[in-house]
N, C-alpha and C. Protein backbone atom coordinates (compact mmCIF):
# COMPACT_ATOMS: atom_id res chain seq x y z
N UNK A 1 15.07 -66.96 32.69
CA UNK A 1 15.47 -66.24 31.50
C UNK A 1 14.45 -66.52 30.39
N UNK A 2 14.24 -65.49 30.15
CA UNK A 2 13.38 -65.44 28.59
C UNK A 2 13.76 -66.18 27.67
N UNK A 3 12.78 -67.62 27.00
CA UNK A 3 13.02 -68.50 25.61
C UNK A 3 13.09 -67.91 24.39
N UNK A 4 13.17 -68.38 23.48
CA UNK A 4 12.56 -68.30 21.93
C UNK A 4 11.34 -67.78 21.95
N UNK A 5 10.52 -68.29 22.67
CA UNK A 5 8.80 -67.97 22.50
C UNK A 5 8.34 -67.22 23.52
N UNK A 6 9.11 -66.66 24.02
CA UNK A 6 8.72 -65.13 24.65
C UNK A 6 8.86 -63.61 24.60
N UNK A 7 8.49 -63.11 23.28
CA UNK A 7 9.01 -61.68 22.66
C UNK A 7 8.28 -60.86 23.99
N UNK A 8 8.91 -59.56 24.27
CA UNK A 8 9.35 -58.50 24.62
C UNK A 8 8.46 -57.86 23.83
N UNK A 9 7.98 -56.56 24.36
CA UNK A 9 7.10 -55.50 23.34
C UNK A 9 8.22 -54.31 22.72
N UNK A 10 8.14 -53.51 22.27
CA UNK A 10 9.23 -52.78 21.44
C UNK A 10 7.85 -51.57 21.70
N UNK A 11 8.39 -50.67 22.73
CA UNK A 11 7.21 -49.26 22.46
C UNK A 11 7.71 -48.38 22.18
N UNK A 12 6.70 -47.32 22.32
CA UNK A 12 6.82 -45.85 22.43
C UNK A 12 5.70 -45.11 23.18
N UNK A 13 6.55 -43.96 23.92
CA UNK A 13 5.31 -43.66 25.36
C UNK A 13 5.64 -42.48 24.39
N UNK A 14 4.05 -41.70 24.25
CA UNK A 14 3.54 -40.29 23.62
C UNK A 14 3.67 -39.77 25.06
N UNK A 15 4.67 -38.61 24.55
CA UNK A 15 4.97 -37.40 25.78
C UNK A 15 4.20 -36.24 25.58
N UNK A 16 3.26 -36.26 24.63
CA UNK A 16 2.22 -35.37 24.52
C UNK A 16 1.56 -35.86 24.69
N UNK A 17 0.81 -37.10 24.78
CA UNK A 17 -0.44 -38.01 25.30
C UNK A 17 -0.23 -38.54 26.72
N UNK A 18 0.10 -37.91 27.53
CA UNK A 18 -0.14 -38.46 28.78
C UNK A 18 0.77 -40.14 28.90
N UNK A 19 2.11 -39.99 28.15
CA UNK A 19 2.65 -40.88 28.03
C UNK A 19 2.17 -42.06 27.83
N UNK A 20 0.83 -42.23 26.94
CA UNK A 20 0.57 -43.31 26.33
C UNK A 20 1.12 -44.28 25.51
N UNK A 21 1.04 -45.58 25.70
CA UNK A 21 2.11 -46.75 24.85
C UNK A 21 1.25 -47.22 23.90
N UNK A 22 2.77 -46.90 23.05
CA UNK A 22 2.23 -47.81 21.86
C UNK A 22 3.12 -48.95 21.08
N UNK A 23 2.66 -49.99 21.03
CA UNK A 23 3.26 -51.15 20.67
C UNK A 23 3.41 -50.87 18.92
N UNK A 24 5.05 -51.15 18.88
CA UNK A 24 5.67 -51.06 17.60
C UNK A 24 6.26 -52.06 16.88
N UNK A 25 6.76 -53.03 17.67
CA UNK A 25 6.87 -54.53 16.94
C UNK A 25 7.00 -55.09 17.91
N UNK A 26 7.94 -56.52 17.87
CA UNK A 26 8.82 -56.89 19.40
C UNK A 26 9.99 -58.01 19.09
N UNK A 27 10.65 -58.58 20.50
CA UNK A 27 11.50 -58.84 20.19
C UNK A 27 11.76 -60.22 20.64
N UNK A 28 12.61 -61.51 20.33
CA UNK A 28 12.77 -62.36 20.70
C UNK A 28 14.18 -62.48 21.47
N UNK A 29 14.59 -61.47 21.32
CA UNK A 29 16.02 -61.33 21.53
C UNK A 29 16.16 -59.96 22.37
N UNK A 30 16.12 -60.69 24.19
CA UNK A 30 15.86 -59.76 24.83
C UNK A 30 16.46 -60.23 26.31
N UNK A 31 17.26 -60.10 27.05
CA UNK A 31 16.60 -60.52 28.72
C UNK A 31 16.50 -59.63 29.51
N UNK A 32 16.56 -60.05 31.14
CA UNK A 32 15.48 -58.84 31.72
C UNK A 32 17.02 -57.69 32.05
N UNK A 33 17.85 -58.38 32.00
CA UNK A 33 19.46 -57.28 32.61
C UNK A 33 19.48 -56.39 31.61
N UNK A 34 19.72 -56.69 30.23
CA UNK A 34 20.24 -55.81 29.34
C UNK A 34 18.89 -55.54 27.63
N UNK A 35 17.45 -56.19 28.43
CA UNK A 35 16.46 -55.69 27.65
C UNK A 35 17.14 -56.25 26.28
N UNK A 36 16.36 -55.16 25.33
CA UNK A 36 16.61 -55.65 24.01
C UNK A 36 18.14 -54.83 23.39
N UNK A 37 18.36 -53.83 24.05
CA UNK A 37 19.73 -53.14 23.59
C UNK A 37 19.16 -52.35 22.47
N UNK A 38 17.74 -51.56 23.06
CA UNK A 38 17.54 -51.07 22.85
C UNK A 38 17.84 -49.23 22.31
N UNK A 39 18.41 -48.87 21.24
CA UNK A 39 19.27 -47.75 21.25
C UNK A 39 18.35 -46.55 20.46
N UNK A 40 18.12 -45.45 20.31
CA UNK A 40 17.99 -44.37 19.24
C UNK A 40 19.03 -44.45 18.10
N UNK A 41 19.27 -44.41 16.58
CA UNK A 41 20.14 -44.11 16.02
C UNK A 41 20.71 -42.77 15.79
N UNK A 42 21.78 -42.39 16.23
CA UNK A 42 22.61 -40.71 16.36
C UNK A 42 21.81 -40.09 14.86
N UNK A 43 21.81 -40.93 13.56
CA UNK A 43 22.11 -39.96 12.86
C UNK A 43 20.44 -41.05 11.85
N UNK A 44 19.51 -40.21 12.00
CA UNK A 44 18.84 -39.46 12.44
C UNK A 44 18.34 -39.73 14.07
N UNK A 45 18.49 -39.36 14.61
CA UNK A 45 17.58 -39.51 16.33
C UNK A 45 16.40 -39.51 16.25
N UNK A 46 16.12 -38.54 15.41
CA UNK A 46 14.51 -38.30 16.28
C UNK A 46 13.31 -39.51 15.44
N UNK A 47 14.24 -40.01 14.27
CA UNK A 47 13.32 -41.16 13.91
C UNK A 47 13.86 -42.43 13.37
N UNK A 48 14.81 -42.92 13.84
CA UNK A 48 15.51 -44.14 13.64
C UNK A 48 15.61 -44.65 15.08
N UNK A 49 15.31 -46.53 15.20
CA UNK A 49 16.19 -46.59 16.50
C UNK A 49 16.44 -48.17 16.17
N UNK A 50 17.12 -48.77 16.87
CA UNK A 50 18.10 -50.13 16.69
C UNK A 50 17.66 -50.83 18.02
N UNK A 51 17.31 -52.33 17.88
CA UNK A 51 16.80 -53.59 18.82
C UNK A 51 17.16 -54.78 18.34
N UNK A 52 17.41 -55.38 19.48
CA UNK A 52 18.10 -56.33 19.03
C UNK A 52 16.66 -57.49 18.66
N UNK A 53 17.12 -58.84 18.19
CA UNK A 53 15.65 -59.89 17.50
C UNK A 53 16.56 -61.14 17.46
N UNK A 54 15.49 -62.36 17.11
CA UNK A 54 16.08 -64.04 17.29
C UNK A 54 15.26 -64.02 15.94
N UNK A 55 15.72 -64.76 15.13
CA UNK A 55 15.25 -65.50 14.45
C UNK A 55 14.28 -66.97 14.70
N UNK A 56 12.97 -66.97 15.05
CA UNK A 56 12.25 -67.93 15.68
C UNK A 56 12.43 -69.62 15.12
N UNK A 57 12.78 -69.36 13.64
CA UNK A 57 13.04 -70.83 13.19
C UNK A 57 14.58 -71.18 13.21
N UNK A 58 15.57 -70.61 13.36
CA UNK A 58 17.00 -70.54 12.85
C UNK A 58 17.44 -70.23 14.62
N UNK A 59 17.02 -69.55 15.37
CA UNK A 59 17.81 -69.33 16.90
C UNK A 59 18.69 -68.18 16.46
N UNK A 60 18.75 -67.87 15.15
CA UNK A 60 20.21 -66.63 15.34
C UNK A 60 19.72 -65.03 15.92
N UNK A 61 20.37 -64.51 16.33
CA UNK A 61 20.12 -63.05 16.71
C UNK A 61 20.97 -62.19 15.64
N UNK A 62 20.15 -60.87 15.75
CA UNK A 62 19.92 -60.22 14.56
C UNK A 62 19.83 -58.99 15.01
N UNK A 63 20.53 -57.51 14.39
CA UNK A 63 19.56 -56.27 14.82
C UNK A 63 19.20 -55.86 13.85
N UNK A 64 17.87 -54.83 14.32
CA UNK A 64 17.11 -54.19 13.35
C UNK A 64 16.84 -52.86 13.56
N UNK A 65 16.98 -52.47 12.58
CA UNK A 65 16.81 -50.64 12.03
C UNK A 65 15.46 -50.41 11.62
N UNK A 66 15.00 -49.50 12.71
CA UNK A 66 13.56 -49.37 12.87
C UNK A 66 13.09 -48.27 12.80
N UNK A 67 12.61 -47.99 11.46
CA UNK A 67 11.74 -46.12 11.31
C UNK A 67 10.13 -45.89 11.92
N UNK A 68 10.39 -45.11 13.24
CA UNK A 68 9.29 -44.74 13.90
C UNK A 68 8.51 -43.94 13.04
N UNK A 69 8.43 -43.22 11.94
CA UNK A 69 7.74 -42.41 11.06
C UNK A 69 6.77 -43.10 10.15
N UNK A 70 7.47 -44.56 9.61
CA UNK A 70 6.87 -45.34 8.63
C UNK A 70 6.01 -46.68 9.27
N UNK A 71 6.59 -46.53 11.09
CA UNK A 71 6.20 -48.00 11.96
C UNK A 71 6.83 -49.25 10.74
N UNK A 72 7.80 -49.45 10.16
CA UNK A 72 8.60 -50.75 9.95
C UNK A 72 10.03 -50.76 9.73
N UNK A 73 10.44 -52.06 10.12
CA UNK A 73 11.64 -52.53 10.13
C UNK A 73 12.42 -51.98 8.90
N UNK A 74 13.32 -50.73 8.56
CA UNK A 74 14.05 -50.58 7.63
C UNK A 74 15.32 -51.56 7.30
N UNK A 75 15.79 -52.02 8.02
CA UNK A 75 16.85 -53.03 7.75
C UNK A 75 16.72 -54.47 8.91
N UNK A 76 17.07 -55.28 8.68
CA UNK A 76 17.86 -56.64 9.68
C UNK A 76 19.52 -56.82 9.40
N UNK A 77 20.12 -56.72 10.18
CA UNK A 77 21.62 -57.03 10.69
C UNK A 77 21.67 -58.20 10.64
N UNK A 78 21.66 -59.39 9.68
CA UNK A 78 21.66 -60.19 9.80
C UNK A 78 23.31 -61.18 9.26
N UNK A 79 23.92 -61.93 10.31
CA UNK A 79 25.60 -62.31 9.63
C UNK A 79 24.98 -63.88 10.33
N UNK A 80 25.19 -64.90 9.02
CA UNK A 80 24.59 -66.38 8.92
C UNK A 80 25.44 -66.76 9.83
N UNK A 81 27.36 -66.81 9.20
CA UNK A 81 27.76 -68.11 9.97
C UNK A 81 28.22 -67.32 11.36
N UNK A 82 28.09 -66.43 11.34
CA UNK A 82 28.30 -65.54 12.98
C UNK A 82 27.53 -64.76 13.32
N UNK A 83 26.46 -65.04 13.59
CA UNK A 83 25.18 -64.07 14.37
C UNK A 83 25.23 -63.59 15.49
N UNK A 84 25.89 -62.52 15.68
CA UNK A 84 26.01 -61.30 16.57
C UNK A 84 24.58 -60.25 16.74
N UNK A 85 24.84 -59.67 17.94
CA UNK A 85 23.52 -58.81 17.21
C UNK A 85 23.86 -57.17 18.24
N UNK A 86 23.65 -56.40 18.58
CA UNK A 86 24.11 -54.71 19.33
C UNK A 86 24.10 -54.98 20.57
N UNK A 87 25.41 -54.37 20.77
CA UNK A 87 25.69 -53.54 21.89
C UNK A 87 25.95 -52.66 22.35
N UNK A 88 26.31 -51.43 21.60
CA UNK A 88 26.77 -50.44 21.84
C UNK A 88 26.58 -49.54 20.39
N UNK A 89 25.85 -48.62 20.44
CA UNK A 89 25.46 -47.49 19.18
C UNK A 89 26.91 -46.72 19.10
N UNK A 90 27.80 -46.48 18.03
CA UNK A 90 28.22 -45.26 17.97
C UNK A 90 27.89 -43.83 18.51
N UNK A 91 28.56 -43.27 19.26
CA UNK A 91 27.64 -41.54 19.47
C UNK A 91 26.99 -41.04 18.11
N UNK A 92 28.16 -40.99 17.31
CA UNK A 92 28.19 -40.12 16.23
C UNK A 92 27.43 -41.09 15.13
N UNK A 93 27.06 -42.29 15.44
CA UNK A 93 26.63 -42.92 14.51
C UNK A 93 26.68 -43.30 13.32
N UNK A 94 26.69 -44.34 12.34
CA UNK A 94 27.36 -44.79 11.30
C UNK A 94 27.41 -46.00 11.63
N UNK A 95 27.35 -46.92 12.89
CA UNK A 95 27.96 -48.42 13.16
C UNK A 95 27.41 -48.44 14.64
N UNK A 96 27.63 -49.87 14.74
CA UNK A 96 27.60 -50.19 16.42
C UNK A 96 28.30 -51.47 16.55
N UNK A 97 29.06 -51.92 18.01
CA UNK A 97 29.35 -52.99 18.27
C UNK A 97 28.46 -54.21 18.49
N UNK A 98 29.15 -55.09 18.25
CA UNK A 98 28.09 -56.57 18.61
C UNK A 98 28.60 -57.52 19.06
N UNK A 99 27.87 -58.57 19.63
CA UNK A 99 28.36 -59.86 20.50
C UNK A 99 27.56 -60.59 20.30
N UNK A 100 28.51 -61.89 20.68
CA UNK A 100 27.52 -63.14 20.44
C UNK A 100 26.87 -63.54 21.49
N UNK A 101 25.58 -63.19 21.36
CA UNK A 101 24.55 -63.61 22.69
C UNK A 101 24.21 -64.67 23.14
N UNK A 102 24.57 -65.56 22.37
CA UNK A 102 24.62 -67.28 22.38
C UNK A 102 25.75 -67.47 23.50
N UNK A 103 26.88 -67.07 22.74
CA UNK A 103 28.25 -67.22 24.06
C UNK A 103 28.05 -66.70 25.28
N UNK A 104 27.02 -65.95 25.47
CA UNK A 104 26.63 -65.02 26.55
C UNK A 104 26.00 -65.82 27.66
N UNK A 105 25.11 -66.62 26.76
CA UNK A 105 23.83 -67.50 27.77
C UNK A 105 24.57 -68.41 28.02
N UNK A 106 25.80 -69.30 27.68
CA UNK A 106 26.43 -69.99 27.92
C UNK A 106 27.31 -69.50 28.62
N UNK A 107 28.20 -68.77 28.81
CA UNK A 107 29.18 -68.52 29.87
C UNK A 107 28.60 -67.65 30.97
N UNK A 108 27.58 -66.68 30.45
CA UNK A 108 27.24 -65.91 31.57
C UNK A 108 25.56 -65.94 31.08
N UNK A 109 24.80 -66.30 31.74
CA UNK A 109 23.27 -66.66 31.79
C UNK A 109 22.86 -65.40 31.50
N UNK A 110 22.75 -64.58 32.67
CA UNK A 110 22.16 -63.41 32.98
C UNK A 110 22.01 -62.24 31.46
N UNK A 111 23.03 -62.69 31.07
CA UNK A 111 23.61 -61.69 29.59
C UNK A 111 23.41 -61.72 28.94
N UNK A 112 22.77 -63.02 28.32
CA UNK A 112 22.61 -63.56 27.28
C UNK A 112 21.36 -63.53 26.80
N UNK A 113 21.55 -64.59 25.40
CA UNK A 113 19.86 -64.62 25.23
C UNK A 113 20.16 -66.70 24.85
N UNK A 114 18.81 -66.97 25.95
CA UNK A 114 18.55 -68.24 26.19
C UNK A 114 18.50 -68.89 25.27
N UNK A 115 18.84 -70.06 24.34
CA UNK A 115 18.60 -71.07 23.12
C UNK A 115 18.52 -70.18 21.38
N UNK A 116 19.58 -69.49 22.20
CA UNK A 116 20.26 -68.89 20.35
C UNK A 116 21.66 -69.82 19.66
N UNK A 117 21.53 -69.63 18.63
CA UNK A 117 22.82 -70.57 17.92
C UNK A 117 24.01 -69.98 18.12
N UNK A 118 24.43 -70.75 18.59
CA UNK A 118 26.37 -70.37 19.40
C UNK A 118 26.90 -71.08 18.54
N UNK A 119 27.84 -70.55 17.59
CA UNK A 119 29.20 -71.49 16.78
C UNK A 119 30.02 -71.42 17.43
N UNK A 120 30.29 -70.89 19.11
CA UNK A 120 31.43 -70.98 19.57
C UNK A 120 31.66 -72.08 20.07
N UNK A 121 30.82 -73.28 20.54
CA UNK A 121 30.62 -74.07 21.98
C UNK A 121 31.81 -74.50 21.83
N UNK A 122 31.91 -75.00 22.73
CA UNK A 122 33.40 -75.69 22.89
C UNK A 122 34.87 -75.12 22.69
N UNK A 123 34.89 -74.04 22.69
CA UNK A 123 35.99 -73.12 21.86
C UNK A 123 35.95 -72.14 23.22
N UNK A 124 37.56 -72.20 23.58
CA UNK A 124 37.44 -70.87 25.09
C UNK A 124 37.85 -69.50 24.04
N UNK A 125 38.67 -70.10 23.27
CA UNK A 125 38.95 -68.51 22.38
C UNK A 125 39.27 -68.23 20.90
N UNK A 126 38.06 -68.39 20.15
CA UNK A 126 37.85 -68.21 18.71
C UNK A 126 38.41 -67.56 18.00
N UNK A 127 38.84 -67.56 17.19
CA UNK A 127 39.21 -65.96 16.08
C UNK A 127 38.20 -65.45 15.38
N UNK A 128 36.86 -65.93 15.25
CA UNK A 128 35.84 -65.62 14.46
C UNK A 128 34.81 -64.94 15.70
N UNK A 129 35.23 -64.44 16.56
CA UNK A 129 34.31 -64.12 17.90
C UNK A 129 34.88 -63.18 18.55
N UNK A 130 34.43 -62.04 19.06
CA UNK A 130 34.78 -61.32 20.18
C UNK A 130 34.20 -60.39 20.22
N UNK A 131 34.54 -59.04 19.52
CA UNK A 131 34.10 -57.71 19.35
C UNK A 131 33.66 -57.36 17.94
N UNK A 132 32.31 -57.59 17.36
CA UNK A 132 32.40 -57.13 16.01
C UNK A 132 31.56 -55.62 16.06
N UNK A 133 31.89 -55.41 14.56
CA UNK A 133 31.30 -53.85 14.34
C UNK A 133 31.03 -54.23 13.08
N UNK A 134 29.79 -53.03 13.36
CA UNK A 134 28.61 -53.29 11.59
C UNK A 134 28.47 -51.71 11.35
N UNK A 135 28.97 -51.88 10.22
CA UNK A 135 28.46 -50.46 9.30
C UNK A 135 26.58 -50.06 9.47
N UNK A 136 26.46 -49.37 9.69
CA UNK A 136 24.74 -49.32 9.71
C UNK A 136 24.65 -48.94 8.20
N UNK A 137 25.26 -47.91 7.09
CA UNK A 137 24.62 -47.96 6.19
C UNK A 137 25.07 -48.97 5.36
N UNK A 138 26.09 -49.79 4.89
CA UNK A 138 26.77 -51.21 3.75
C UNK A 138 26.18 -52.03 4.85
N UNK A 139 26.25 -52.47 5.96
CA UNK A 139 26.16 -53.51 6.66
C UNK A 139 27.54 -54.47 6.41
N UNK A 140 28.01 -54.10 6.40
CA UNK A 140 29.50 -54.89 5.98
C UNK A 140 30.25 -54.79 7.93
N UNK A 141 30.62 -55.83 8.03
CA UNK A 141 30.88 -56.04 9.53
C UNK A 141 32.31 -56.62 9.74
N UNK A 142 32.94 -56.76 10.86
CA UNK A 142 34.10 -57.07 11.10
C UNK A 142 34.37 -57.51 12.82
N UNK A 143 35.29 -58.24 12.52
CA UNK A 143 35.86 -58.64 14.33
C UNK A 143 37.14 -57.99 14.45
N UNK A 144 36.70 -56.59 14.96
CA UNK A 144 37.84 -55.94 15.82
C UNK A 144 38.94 -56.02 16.70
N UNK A 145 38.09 -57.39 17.63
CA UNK A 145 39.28 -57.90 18.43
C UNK A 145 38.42 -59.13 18.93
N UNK A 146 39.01 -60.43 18.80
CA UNK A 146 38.88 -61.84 18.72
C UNK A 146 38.87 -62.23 20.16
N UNK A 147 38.30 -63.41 20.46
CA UNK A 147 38.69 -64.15 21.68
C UNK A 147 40.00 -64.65 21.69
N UNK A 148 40.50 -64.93 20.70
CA UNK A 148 42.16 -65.55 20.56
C UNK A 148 43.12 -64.27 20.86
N UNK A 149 42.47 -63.44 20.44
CA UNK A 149 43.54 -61.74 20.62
C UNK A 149 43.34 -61.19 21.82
N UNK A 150 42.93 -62.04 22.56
CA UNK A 150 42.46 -61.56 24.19
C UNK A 150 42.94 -62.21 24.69
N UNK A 151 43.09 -63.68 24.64
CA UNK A 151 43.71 -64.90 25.21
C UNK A 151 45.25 -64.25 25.15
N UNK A 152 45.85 -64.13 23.93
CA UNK A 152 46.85 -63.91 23.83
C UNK A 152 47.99 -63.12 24.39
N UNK A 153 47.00 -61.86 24.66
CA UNK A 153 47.74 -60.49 25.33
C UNK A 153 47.12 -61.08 27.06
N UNK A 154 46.02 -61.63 27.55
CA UNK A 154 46.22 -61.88 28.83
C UNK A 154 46.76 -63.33 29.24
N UNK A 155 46.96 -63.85 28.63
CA UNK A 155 48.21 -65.10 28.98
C UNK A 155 49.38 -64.68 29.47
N UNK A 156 50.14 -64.10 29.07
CA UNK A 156 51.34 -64.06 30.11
C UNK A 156 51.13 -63.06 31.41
N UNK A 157 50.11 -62.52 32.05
CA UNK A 157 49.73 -62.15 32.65
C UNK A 157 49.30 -62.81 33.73
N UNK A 158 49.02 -64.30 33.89
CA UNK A 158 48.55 -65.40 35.02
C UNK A 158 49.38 -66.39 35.12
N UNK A 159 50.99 -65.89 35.04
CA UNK A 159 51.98 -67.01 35.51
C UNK A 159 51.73 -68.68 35.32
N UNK A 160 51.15 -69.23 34.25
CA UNK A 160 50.89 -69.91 33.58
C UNK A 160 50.16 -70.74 34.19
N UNK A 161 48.93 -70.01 33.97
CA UNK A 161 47.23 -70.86 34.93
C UNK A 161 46.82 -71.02 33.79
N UNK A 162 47.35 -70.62 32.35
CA UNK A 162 45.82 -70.77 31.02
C UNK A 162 44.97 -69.60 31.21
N UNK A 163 44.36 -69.30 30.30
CA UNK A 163 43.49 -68.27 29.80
C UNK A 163 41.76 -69.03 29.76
N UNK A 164 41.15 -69.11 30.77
CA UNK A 164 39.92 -69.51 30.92
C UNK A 164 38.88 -68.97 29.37
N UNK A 165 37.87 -69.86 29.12
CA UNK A 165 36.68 -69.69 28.12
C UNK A 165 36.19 -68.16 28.88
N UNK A 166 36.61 -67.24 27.50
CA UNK A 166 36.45 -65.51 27.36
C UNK A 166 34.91 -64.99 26.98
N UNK A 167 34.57 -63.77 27.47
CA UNK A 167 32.99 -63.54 27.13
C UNK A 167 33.28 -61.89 27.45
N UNK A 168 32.82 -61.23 26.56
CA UNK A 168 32.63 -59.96 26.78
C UNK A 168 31.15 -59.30 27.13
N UNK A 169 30.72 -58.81 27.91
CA UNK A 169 29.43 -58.63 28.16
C UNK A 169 28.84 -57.05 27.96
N UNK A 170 29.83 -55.97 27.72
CA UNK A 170 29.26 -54.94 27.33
C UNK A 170 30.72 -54.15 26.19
N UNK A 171 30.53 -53.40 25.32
CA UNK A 171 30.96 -53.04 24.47
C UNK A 171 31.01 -51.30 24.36
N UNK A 172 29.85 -50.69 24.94
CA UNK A 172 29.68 -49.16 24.89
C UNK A 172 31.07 -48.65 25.84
């Protein structure tokens, strides 16, 4: 699995140039299953698009709103004491879901992103963790539905085995 110190390229192949690449930033916050979560934004498409990023000194993951017209980063998604970062674009656009990729590399390797800051450790089911959603234009964000609000409704469901440490791995 991809470290801290192995960014990902962030392109674009010219479909009028003989699908030539061109390198547009990149990413620290990437692995090889689910890439960078990499999306187009619905609203505009043809020149906005959303990737996910690590913070190289801090470990947090982050997404970023990226104008192919201007080649730079128009926004970072950035939430301190809960660093989530995309999973899933709205169709209609306005927001996208997010997860904690930290909890990811820890419960499920493959999913995740390797040596990011997890405030969950030790915790099978948080209330500050599960499913969040970010406004793309306020950036104002929220947890839709918690690891504790998952525990809860599937607990009486396993004739009292406990509710194992929870991880959601896709959101679209």
């Amino acid at each position: 699995m991809p470290g801290p110190g192995e960014p990902a390229d962030a392109v674009l192949l010219d479909t009028n140039n003989d699908f030539a690449v061109e390198k547009i930033d990149e990413s620290c916050g990437w692995n090889p299953q689910q890439g960078t979560m990499f999306y187009w934004n619905p609203d505009p498409a043809t020149s906005q698009l959303l990737f996910n990023d690590r913070d190289p000194i801090t470990g947090k993951v982050f997404t970023v709103l990226y104008d192919i017209g201007t080649r730079t980063r128009l926004r970072e998604y950035r939430y301190e004491d809960t660093p989530f970062a995309n999973s899933g674009v709205a169709q209609g656009g306005g927001w996208f879901c997010g997860l904690n990729y930290a909890r990811l590399a820890r419960l499920r390797t493959v999913t995740g992103y390797v040596g990011t800051w997890d405030w969950t450790g030790g915790i099978d089911h948080p209330e500050d963790d599960g499913i969040f959603r970010a406004n793309l234009g306020s950036g104002a964000m929220e947890v839709i539905v918690s690891f504790a609000q998952l525990a809860q409704a599937i607990d009486p469901t396993l004739d009292g085995d406990g509710v194992g440490a929870l991880f959601i791995n896709h959101t679209l």
